[in-house]
N, C-alpha and C. Protein backbone atom coordinates (compact mmCIF):
# COMPACT_ATOMS: atom_id res chain seq x y z
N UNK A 1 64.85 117.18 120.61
CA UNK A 1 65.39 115.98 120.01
C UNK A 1 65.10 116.04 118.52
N UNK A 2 66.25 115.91 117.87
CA UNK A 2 65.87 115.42 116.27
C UNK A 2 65.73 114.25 116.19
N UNK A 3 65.32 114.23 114.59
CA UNK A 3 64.39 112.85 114.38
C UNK A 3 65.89 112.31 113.77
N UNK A 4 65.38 110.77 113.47
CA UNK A 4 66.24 109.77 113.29
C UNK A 4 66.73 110.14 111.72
N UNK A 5 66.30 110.59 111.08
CA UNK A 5 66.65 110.63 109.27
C UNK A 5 67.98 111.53 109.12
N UNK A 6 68.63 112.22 110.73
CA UNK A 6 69.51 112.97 110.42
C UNK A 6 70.94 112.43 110.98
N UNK A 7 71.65 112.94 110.45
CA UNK A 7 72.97 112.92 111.28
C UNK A 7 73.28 112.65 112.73
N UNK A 8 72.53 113.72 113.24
CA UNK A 8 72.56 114.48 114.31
C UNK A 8 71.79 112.86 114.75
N UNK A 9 70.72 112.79 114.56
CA UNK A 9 69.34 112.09 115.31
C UNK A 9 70.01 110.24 115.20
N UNK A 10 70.56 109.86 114.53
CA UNK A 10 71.49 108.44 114.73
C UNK A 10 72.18 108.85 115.80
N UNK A 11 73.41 109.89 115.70
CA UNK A 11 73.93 109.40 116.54
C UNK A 11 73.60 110.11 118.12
N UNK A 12 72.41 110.87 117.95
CA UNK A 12 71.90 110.86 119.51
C UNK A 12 71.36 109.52 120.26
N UNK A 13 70.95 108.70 118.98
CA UNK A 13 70.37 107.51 119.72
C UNK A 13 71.89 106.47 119.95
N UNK A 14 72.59 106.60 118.86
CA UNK A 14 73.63 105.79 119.54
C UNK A 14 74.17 105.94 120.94
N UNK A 15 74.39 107.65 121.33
CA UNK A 15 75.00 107.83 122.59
C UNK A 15 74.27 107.48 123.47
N UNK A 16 73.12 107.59 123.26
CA UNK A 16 72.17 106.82 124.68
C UNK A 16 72.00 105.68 124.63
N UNK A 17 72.24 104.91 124.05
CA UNK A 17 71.97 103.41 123.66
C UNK A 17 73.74 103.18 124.28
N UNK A 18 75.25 103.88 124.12
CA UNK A 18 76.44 103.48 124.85
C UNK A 18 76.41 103.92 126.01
N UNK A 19 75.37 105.11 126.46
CA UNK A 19 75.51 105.55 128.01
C UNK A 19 74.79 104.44 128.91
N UNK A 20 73.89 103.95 128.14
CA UNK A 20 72.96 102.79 129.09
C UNK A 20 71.83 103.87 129.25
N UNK A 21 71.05 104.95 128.83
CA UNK A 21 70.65 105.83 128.96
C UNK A 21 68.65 105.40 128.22
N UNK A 22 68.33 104.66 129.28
CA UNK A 22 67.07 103.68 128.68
C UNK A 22 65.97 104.93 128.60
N UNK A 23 65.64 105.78 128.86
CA UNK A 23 65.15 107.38 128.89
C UNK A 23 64.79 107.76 127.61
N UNK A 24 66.37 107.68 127.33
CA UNK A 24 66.45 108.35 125.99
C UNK A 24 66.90 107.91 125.36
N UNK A 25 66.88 106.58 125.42
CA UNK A 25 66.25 105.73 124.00
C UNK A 25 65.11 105.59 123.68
N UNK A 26 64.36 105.80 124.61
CA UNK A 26 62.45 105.51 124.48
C UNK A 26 62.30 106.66 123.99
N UNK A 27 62.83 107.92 124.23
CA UNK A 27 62.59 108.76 123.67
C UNK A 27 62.50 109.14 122.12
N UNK A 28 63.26 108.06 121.29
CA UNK A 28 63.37 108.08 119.83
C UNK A 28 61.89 106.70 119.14
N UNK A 29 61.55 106.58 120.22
CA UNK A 29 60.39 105.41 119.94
C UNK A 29 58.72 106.25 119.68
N UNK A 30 57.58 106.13 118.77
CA UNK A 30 56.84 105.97 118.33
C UNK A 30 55.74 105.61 119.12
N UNK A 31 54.94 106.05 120.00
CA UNK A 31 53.96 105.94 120.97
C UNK A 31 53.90 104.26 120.70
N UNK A 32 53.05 104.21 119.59
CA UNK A 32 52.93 102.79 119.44
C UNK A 32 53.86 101.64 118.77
N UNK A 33 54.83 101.58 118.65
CA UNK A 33 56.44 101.37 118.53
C UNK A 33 56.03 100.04 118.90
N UNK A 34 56.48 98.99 117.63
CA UNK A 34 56.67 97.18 117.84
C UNK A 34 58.05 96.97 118.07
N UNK A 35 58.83 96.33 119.21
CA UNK A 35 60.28 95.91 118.60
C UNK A 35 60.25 94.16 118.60
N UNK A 36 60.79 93.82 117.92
CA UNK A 36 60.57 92.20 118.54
C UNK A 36 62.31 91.98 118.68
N UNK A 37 61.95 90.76 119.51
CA UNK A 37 63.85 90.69 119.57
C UNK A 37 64.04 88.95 119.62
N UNK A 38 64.58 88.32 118.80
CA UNK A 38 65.25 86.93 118.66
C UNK A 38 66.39 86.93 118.67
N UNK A 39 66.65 86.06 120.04
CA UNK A 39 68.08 85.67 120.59
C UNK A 39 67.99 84.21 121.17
N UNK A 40 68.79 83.45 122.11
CA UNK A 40 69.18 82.22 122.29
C UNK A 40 67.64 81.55 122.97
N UNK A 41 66.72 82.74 123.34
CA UNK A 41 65.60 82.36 124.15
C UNK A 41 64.49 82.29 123.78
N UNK A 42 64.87 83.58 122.27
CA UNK A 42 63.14 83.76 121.78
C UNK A 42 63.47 83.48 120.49
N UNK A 43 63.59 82.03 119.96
CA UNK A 43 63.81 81.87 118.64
C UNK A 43 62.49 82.37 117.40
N UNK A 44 63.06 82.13 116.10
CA UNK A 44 62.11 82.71 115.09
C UNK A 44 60.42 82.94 115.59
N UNK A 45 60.30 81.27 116.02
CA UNK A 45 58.85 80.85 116.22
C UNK A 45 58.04 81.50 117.60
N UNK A 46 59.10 82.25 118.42
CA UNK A 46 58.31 82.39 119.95
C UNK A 46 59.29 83.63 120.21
N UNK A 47 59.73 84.97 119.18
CA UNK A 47 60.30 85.76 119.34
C UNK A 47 59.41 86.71 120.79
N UNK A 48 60.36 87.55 121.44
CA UNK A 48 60.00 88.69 122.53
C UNK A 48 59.29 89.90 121.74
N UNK A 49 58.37 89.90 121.83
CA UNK A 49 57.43 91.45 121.19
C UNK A 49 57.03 92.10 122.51
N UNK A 50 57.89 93.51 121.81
CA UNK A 50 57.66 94.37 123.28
C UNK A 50 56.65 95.82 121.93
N UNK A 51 55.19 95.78 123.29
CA UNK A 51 54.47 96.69 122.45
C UNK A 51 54.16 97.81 122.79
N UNK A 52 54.38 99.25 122.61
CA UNK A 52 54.11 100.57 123.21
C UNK A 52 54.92 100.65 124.44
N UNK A 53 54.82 102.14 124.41
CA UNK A 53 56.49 102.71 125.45
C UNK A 53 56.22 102.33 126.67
N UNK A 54 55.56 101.53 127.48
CA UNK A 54 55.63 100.57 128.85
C UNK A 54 56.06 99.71 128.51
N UNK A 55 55.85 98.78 127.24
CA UNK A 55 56.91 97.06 127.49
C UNK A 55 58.12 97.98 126.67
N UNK A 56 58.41 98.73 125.61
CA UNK A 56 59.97 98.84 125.70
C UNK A 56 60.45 99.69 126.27
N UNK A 57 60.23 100.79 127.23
CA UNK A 57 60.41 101.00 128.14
C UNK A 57 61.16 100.01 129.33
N UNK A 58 60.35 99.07 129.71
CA UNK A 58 60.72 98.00 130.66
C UNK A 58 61.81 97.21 130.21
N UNK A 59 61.45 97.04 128.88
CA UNK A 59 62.91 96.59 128.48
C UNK A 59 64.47 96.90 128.59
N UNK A 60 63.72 98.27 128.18
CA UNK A 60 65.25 98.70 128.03
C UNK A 60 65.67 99.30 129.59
N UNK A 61 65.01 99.47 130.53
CA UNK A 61 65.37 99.80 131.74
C UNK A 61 66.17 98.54 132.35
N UNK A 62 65.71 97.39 131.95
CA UNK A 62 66.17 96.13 132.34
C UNK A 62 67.73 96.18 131.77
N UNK A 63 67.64 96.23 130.22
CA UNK A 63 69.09 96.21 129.57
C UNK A 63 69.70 97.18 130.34
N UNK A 64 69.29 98.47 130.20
CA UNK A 64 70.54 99.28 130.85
C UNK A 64 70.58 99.78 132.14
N UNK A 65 69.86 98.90 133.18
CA UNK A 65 70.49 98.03 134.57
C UNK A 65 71.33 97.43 134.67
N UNK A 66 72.37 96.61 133.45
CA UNK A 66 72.86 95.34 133.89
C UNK A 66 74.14 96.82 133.35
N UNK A 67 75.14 95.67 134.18
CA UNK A 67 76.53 96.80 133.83
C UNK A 67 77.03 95.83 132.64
N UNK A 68 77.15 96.28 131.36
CA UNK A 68 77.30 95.87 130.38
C UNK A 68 77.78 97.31 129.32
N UNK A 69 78.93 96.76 129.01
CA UNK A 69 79.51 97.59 127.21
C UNK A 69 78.49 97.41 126.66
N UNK A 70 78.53 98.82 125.65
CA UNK A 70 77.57 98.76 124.70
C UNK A 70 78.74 99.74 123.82
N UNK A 71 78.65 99.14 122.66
CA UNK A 71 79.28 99.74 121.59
C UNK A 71 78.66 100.15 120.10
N UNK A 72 78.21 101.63 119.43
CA UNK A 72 77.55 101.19 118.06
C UNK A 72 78.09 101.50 117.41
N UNK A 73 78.33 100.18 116.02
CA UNK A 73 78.74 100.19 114.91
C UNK A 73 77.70 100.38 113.88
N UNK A 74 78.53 100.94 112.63
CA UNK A 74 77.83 101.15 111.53
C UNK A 74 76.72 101.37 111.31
N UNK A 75 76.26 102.52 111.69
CA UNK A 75 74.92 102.83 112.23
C UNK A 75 74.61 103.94 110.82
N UNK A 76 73.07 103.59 110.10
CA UNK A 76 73.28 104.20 109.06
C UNK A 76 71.29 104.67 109.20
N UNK A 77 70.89 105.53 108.37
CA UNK A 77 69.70 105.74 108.43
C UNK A 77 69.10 106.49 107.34
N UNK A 78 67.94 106.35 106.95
CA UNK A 78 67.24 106.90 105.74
C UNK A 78 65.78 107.93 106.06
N UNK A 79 65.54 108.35 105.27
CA UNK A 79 63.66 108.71 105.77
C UNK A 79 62.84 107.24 105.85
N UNK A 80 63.07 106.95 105.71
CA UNK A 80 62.26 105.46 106.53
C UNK A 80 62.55 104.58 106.82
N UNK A 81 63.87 104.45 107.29
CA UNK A 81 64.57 103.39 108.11
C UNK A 81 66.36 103.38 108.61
N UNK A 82 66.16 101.98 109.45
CA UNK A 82 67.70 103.04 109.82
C UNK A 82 68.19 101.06 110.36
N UNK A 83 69.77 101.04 110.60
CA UNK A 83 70.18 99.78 110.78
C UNK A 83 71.51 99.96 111.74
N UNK A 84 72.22 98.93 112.22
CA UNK A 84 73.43 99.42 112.76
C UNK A 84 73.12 98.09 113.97
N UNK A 85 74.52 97.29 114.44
CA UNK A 85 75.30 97.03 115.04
C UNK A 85 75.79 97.26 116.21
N UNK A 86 75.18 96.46 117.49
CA UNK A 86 75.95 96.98 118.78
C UNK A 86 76.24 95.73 119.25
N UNK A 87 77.78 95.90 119.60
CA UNK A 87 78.85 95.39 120.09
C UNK A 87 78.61 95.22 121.68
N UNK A 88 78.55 94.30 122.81
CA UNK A 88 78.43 94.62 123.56
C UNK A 88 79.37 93.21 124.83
N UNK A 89 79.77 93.96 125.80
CA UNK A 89 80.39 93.11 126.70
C UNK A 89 80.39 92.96 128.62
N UNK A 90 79.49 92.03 128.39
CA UNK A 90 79.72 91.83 130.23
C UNK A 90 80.75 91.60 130.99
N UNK A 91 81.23 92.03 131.90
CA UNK A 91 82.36 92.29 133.23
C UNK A 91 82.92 90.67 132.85
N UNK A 92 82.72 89.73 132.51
CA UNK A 92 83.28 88.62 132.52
C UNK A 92 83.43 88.44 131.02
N UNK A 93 83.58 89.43 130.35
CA UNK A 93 83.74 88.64 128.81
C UNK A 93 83.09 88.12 127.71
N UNK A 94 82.03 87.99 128.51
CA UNK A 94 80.96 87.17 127.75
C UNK A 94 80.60 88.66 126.83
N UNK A 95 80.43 88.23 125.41
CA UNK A 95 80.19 89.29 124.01
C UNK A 95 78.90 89.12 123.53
N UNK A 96 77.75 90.10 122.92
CA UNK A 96 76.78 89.69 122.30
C UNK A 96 76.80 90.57 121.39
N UNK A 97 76.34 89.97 120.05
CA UNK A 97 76.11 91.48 119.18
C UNK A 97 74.84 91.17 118.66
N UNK A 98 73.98 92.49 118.30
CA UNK A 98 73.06 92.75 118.19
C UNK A 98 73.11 93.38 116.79
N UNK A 99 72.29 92.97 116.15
CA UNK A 99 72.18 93.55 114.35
C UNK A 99 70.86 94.43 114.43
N UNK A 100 70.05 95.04 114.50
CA UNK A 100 68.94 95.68 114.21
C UNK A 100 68.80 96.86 113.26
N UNK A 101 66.97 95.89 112.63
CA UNK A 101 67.12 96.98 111.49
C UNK A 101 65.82 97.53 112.25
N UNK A 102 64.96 98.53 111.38
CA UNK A 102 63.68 99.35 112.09
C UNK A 102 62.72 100.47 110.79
N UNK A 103 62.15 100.58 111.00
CA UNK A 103 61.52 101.33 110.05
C UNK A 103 60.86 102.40 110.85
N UNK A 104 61.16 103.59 110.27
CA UNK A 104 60.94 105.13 110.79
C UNK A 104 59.02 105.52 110.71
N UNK A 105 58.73 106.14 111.36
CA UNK A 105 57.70 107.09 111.28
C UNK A 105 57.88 108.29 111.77
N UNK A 106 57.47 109.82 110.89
CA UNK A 106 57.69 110.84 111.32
C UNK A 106 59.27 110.90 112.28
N UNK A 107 60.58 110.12 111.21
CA UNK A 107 61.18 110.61 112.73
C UNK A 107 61.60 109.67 113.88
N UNK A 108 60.57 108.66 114.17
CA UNK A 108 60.85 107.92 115.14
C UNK A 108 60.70 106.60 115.00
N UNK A 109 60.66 105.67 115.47
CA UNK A 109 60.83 104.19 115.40
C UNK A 109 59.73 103.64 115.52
N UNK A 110 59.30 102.80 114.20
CA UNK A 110 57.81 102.33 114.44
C UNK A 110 58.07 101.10 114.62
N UNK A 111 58.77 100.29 114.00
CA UNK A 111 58.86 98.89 113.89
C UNK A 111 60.55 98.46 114.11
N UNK A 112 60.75 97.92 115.13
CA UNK A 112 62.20 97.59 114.98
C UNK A 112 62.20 95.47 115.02
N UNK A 113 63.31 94.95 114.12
CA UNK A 113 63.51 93.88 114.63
C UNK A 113 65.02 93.75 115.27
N UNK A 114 65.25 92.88 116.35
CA UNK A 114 66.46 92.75 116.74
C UNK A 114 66.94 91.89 116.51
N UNK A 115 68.11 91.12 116.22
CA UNK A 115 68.26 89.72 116.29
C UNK A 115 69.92 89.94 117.27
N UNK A 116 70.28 89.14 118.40
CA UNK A 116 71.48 88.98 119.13
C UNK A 116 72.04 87.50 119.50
N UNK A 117 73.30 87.25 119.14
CA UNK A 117 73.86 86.97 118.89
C UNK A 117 74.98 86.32 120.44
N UNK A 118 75.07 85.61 120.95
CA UNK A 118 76.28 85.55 122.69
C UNK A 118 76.92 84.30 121.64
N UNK A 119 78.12 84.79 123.19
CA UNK A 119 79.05 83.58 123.40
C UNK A 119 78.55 82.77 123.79
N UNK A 120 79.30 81.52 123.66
CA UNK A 120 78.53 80.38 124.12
C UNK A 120 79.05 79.74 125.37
């Protein structure tokens, strides 16, 4: 696996992030890797902090359980950070998008925030 600062290493994480491929997305994560995520449930004040590769791990096994589109846009990345856009849609329509930015270590994801976005 390449690291995230390349070409190559975005969009490996994008394809596993559209396959539903929760594996190998953890795989681009940082032993000790923070993500927090604010959406309709975990506002500013009481955001979801998932800490080290068992809670996002669990997470993301959860997300990519559910049969859900996943689409990534504008997905861009630096030596120490990276951002991008996923588009996403449940069997009934219902849309969420997800903005996340993250900051790199060696390569991999130390700190990500999420913020998502549904229909109402």
């Amino acid at each position: 696996m390449s690291n995230l600062t390349s070409a190559t290493g975005i969009t490996g994480l994008s394809t596993a992030i559209e396959s539903r491929d929760a594996e190998a997305i953890l795989g681009w994560y940082a032993a000790d890797a923070v993500l927090t995520v604010l959406d309709r449930d975990h506002p500013p004040t009481a955001p979801a902090v998932y800490r080290g590769l068992d809670e996002i791990g669990a997470y993301y096994r959860d997300v990519c359980g559910r049969n859900i589109e996943h689409e990534v846009r504008d997905a861009v990345a630096t030596e120490s950070g990276l951002g991008f856009a996923q588009h996403c849609r449940y069997p009934d329509g219902t849309r969420v998008v997800c903005t996340t930015v993250a900051s790199l270590r060696d390569g991999r994801i130390d700190r990500q925030t999420a913020v998502q976005v549904w229909d109402s």
